[in-house]
PDB file of N, CA and C in Angstrom:
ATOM      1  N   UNK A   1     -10.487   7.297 -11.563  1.00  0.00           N
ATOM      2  CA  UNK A   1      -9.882   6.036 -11.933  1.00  0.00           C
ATOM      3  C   UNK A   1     -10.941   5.212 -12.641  1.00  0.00           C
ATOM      4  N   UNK A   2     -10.924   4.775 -13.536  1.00  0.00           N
ATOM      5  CA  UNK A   2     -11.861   4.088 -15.053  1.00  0.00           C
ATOM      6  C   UNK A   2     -11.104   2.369 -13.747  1.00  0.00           C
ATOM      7  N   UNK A   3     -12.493   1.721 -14.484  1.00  0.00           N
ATOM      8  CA  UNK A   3     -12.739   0.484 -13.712  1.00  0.00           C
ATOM      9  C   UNK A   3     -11.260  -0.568 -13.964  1.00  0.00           C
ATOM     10  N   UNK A   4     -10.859  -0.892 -12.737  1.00  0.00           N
ATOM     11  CA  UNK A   4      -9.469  -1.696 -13.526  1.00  0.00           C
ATOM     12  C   UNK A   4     -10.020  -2.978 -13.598  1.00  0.00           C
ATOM     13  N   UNK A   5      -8.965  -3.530 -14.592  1.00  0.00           N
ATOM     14  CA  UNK A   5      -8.432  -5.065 -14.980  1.00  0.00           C
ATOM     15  C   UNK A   5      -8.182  -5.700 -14.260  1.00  0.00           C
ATOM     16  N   UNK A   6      -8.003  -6.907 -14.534  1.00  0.00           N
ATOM     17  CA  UNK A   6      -7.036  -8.222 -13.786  1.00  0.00           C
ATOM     18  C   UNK A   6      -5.535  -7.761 -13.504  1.00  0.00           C
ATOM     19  N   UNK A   7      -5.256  -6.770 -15.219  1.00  0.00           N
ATOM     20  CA  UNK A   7      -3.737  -6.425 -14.328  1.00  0.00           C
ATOM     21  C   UNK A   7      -3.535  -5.354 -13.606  1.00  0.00           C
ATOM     22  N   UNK A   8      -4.618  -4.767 -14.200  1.00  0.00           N
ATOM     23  CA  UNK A   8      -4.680  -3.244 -12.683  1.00  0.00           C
ATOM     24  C   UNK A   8      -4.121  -4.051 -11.548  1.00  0.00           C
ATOM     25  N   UNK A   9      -5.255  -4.620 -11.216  1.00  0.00           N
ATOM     26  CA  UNK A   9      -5.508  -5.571  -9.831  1.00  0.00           C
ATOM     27  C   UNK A   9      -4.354  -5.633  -9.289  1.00  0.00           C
ATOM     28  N   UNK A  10      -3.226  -6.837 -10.294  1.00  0.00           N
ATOM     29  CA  UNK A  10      -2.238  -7.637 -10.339  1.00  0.00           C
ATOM     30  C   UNK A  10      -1.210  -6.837  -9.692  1.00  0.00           C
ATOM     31  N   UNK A  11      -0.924  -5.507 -10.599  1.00  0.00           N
ATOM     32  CA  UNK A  11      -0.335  -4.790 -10.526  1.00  0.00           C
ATOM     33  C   UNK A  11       0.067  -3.809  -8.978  1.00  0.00           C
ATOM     34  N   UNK A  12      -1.544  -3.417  -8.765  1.00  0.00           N
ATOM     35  CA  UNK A  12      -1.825  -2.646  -7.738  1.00  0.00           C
ATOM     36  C   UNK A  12      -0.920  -3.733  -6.512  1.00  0.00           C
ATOM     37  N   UNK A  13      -1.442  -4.822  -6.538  1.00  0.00           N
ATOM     38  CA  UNK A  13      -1.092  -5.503  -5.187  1.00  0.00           C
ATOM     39  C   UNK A  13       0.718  -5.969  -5.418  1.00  0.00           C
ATOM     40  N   UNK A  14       1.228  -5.854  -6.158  1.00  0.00           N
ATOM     41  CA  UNK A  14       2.752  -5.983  -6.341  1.00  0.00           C
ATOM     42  C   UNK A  14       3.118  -4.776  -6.055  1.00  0.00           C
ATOM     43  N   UNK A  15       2.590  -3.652  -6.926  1.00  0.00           N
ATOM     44  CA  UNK A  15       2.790  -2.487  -6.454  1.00  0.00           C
ATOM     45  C   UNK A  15       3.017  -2.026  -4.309  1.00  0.00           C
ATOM     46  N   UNK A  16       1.975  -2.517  -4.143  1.00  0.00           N
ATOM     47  CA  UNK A  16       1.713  -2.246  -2.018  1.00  0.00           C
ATOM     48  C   UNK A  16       2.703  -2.956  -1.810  1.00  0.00           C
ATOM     49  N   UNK A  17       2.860  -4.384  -2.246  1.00  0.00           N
ATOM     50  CA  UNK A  17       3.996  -5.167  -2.014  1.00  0.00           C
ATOM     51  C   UNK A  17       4.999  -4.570  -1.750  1.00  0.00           C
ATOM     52  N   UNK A  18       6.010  -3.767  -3.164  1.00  0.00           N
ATOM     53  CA  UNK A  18       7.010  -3.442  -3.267  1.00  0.00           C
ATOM     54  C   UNK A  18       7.403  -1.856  -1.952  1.00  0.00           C
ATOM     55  N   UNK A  19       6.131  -1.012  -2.269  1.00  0.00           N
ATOM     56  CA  UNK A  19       6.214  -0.076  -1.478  1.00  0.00           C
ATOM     57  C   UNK A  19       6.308  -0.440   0.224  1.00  0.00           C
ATOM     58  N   UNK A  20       5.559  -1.338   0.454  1.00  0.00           N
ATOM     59  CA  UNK A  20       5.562  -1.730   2.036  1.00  0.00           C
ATOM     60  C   UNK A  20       6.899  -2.342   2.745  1.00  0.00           C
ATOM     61  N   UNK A  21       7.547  -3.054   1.374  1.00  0.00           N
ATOM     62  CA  UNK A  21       8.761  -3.661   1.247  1.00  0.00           C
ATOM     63  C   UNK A  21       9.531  -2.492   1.801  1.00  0.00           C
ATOM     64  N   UNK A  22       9.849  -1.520   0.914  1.00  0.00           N
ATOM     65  CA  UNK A  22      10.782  -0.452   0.420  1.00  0.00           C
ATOM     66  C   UNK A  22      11.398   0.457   2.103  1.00  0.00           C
ATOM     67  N   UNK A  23       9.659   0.339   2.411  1.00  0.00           N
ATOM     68  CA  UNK A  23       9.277   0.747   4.363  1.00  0.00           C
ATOM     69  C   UNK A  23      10.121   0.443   5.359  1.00  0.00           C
ATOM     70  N   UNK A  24      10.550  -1.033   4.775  1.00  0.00           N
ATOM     71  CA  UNK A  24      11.179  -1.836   5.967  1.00  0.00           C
ATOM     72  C   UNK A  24       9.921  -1.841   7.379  1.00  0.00           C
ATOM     73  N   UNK A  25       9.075  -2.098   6.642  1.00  0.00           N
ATOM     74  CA  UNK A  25       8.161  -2.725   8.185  1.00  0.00           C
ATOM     75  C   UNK A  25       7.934  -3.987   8.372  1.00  0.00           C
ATOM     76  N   UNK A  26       7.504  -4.355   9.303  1.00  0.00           N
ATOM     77  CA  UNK A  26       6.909  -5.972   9.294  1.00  0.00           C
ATOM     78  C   UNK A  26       5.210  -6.106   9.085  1.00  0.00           C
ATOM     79  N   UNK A  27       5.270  -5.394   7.754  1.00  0.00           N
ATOM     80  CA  UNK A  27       3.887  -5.691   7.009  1.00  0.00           C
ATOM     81  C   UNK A  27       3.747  -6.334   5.919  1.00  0.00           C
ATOM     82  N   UNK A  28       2.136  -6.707   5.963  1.00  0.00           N
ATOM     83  CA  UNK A  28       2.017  -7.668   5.001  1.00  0.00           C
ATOM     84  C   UNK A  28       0.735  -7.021   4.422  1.00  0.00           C
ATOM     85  N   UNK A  29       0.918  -6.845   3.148  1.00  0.00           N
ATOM     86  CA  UNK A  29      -0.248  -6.801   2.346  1.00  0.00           C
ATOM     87  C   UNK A  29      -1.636  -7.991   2.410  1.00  0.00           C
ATOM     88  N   UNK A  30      -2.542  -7.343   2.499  1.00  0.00           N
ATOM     89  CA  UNK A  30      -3.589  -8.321   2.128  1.00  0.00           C
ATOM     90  C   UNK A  30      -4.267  -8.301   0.958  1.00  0.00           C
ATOM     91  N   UNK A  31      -4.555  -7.089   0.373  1.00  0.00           N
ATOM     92  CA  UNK A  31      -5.450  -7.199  -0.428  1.00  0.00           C
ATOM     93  C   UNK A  31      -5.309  -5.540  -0.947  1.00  0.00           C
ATOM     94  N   UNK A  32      -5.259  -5.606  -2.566  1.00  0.00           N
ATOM     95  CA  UNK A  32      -5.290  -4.076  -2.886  1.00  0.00           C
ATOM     96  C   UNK A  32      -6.714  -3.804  -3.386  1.00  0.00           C
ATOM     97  N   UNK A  33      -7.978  -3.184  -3.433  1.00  0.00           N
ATOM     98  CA  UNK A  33      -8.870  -3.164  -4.219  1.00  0.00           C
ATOM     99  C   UNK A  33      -9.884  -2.193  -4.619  1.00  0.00           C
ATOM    100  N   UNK A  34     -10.469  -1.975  -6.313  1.00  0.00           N
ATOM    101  CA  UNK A  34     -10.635  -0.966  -6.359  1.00  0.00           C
ATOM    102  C   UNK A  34     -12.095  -0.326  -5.421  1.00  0.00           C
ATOM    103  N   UNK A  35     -12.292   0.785  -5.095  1.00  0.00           N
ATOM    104  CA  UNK A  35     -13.044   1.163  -4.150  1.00  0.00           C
ATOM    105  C   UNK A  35     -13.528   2.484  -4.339  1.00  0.00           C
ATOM    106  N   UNK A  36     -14.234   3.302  -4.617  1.00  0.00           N
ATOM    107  CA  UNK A  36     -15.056   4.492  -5.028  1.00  0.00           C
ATOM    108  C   UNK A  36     -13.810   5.495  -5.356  1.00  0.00           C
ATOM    109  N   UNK A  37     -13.357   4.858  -6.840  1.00  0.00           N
ATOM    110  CA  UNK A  37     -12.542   5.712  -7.687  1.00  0.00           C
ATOM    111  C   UNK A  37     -11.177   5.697  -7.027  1.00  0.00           C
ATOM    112  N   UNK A  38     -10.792   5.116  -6.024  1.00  0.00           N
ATOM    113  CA  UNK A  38      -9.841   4.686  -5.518  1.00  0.00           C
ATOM    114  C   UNK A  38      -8.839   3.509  -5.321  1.00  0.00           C
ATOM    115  N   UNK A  39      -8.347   3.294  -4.685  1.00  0.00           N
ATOM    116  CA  UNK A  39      -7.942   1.667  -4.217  1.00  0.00           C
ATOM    117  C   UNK A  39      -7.977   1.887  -2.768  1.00  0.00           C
ATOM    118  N   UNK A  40      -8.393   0.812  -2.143  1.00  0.00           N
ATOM    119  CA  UNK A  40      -8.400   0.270  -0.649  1.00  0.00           C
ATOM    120  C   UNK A  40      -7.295  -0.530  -0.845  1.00  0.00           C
ATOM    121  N   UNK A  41      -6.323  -0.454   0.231  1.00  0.00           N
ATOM    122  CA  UNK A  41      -5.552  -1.131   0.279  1.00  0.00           C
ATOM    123  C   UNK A  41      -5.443  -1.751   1.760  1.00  0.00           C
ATOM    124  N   UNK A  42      -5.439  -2.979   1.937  1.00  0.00           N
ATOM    125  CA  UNK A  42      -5.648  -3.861   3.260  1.00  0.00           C
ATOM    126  C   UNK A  42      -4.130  -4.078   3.659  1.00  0.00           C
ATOM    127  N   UNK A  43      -4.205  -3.710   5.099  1.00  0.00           N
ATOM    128  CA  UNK A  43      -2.295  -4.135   5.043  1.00  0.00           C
ATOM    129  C   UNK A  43      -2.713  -4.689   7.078  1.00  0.00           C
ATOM    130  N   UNK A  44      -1.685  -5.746   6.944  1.00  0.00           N
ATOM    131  CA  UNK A  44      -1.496  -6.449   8.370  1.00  0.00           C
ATOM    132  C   UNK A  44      -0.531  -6.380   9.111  1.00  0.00           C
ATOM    133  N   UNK A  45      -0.330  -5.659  10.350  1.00  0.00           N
ATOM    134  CA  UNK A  45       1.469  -5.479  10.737  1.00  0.00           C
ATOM    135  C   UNK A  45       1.393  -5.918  12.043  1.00  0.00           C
ATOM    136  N   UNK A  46       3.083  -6.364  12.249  1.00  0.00           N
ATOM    137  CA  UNK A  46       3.101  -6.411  13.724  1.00  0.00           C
ATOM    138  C   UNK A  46       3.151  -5.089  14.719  1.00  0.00           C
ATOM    139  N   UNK A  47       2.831  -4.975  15.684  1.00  0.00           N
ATOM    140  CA  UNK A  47       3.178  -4.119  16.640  1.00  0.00           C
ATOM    141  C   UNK A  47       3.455  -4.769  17.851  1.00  0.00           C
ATOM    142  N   UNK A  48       4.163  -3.920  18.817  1.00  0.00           N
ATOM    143  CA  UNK A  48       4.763  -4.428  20.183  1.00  0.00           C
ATOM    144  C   UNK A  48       3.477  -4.972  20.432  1.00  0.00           C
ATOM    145  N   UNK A  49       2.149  -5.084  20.318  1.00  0.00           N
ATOM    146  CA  UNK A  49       1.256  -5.496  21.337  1.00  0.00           C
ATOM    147  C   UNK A  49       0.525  -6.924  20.458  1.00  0.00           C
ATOM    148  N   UNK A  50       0.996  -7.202  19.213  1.00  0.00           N
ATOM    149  CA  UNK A  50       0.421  -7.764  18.638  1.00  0.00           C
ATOM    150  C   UNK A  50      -0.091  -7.507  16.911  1.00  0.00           C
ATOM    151  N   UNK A  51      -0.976  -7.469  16.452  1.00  0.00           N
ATOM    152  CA  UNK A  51      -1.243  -7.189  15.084  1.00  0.00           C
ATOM    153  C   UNK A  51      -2.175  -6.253  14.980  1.00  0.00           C
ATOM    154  N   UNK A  52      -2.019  -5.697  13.989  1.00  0.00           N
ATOM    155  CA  UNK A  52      -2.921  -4.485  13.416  1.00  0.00           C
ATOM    156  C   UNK A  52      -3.367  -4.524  12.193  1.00  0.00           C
ATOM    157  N   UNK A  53      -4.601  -4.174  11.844  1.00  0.00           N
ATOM    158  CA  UNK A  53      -4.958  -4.441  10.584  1.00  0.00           C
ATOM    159  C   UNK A  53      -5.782  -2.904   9.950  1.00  0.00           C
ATOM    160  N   UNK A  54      -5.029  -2.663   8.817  1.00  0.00           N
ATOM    161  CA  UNK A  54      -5.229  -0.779   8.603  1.00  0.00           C
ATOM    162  C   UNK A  54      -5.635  -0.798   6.798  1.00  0.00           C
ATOM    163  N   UNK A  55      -7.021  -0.348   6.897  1.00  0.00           N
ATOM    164  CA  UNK A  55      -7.259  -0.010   5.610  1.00  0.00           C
ATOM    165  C   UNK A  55      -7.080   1.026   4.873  1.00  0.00           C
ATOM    166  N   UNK A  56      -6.201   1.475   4.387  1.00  0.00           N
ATOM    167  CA  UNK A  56      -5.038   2.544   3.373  1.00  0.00           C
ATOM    168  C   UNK A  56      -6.110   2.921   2.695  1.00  0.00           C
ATOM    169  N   UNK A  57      -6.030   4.404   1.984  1.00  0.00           N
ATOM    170  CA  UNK A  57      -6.705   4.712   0.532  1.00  0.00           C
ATOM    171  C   UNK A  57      -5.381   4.765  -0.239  1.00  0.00           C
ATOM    172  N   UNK A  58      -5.386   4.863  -1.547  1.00  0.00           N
ATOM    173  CA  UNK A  58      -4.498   5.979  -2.600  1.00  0.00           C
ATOM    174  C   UNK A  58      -5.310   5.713  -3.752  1.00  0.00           C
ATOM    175  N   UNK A  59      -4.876   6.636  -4.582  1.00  0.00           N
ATOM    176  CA  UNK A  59      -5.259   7.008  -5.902  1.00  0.00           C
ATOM    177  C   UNK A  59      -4.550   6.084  -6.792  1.00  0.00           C
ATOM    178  N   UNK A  60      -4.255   6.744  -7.780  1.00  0.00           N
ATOM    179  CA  UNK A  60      -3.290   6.118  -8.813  1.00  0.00           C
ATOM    180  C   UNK A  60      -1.763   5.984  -8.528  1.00  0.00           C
ATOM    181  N   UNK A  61      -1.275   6.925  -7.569  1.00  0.00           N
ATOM    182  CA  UNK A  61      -0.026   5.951  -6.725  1.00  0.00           C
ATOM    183  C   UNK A  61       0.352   4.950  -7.280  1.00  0.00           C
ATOM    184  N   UNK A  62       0.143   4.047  -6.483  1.00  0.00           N
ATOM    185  CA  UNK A  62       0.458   2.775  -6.727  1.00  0.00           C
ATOM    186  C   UNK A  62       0.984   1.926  -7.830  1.00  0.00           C
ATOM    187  N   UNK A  63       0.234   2.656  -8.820  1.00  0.00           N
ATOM    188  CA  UNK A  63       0.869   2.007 -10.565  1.00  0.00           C
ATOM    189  C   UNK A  63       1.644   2.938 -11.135  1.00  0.00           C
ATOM    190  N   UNK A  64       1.181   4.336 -10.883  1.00  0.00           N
ATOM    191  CA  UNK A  64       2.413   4.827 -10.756  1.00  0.00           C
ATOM    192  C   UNK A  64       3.864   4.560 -10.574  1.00  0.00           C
ATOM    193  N   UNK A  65       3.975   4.205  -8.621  1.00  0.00           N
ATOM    194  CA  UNK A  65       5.425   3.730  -8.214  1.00  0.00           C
ATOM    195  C   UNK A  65       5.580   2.846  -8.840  1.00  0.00           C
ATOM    196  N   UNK A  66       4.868   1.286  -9.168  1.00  0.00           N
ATOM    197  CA  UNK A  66       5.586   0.399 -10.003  1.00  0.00           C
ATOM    198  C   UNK A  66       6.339   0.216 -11.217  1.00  0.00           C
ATOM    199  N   UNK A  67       5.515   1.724 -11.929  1.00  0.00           N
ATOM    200  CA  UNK A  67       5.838   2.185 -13.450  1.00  0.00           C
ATOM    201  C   UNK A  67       7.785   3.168 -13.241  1.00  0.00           C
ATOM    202  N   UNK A  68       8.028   3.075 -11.851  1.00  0.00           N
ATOM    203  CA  UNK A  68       9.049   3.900 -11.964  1.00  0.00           C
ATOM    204  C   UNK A  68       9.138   5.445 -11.308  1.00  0.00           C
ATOM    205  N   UNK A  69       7.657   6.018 -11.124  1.00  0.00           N
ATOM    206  CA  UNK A  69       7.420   7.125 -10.659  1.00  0.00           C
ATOM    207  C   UNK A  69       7.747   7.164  -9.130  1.00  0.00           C
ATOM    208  N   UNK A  70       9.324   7.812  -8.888  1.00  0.00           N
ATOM    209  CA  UNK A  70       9.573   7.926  -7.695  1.00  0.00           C
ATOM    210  C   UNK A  70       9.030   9.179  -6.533  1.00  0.00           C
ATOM    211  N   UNK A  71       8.592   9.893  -7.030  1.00  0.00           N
ATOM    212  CA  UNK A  71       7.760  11.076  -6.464  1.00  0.00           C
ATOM    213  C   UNK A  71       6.177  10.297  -6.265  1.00  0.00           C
ATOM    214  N   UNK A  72       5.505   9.927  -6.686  1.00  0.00           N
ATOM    215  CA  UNK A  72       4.621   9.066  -6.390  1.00  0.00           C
ATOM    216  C   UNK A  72       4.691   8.008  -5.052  1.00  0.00           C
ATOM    217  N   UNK A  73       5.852   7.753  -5.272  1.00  0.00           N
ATOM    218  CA  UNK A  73       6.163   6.453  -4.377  1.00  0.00           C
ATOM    219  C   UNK A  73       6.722   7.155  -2.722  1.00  0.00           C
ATOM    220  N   UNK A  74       7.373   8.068  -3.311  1.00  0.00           N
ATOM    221  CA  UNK A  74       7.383   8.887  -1.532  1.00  0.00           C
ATOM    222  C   UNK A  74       6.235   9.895  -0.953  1.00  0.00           C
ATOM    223  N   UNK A  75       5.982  10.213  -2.068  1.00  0.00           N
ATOM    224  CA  UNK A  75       4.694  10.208  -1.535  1.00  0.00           C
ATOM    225  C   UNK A  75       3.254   9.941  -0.840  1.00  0.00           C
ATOM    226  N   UNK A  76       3.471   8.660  -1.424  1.00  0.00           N
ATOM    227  CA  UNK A  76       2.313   7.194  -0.475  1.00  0.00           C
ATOM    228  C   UNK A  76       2.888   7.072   0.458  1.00  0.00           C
ATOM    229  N   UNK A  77       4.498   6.703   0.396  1.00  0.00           N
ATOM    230  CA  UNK A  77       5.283   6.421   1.923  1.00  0.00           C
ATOM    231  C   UNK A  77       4.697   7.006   3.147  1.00  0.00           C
ATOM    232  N   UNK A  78       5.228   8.185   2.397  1.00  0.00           N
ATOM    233  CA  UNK A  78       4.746   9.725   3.366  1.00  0.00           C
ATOM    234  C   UNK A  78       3.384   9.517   4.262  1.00  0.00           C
ATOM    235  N   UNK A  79       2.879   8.856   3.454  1.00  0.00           N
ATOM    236  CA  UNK A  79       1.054   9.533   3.934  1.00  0.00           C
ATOM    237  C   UNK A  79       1.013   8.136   4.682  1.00  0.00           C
ATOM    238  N   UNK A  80       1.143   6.701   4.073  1.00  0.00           N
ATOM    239  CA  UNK A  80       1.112   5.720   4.706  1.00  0.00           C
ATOM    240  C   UNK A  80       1.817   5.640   6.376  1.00  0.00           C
ATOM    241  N   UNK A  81       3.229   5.749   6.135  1.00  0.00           N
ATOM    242  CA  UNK A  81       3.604   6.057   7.471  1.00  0.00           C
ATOM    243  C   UNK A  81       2.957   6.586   8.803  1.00  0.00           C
ATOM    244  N   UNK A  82       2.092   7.361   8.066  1.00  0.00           N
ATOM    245  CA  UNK A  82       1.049   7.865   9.152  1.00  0.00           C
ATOM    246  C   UNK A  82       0.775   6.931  10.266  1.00  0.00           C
ATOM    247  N   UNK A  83      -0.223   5.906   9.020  1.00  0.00           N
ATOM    248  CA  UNK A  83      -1.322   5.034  10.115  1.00  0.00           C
ATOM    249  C   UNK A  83      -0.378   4.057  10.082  1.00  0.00           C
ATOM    250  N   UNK A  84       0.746   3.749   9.659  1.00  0.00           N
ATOM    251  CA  UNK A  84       1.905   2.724   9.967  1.00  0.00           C
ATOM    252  C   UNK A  84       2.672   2.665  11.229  1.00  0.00           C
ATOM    253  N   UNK A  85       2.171   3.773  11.918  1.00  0.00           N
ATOM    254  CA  UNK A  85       3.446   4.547  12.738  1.00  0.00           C
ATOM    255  C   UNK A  85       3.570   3.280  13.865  1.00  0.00           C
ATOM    256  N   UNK A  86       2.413   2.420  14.363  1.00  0.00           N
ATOM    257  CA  UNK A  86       2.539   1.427  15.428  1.00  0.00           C
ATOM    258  C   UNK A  86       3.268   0.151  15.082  1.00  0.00           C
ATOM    259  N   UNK A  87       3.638  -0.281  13.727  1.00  0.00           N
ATOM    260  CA  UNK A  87       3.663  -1.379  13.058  1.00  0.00           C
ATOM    261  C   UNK A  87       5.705  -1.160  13.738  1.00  0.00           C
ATOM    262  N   UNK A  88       6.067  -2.733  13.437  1.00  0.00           N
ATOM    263  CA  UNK A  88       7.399  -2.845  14.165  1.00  0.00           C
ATOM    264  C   UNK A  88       8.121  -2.831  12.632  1.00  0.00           C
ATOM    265  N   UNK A  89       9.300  -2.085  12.719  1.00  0.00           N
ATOM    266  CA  UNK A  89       9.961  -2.377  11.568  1.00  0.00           C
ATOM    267  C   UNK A  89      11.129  -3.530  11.327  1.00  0.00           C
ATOM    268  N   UNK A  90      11.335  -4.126  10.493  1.00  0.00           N
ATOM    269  CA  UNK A  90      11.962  -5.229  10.183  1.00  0.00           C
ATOM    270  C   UNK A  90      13.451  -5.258  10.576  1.00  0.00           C
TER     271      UNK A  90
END
């Protein structure tokens, strides 16, 4: 991943937005950012015990799903769900 922009940036974090949305969890994005050829993605959820706070990787994902790429986008689901699994859904 070549160093992003302001709208990388922009993008990336509308992008987590929409996907976390899509989840139906009770998460909240914090922060998408780029990180050794990657993106870190910061996300905050509820769980029965309280809040959790889980730092995500993905690749190019992310601008991907926003661009329309639906195989991309279940794909992150997929993998996200993982460390999502405690978070309460909406």
């Amino acid at each position: 991943m070549s160093a992003p922009d302001e709208v990388d940036l922009a993008r990336a974090n509308r992008a987590v937005a929409m996907l976390l949305g899509r989840m139906n969890l009770a998460a909240h994005p914090d922060a998408a950012e780029p990180r050794e050829g990657s993106w870190a993605v910061i996300v905050e959820c509820a769980t029965g015990s309280g809040w959790q706070r889980v730092e995500l990787r993905a690749g190019p994902e992310p601008l991907a799903a926003i661009d329309g790429d639906a195989k991309a986008e279940k794909t992150l689901a997929a993998r996200w769900r993982t460390y999502l699994a405690d978070c309460a859904y909406d």
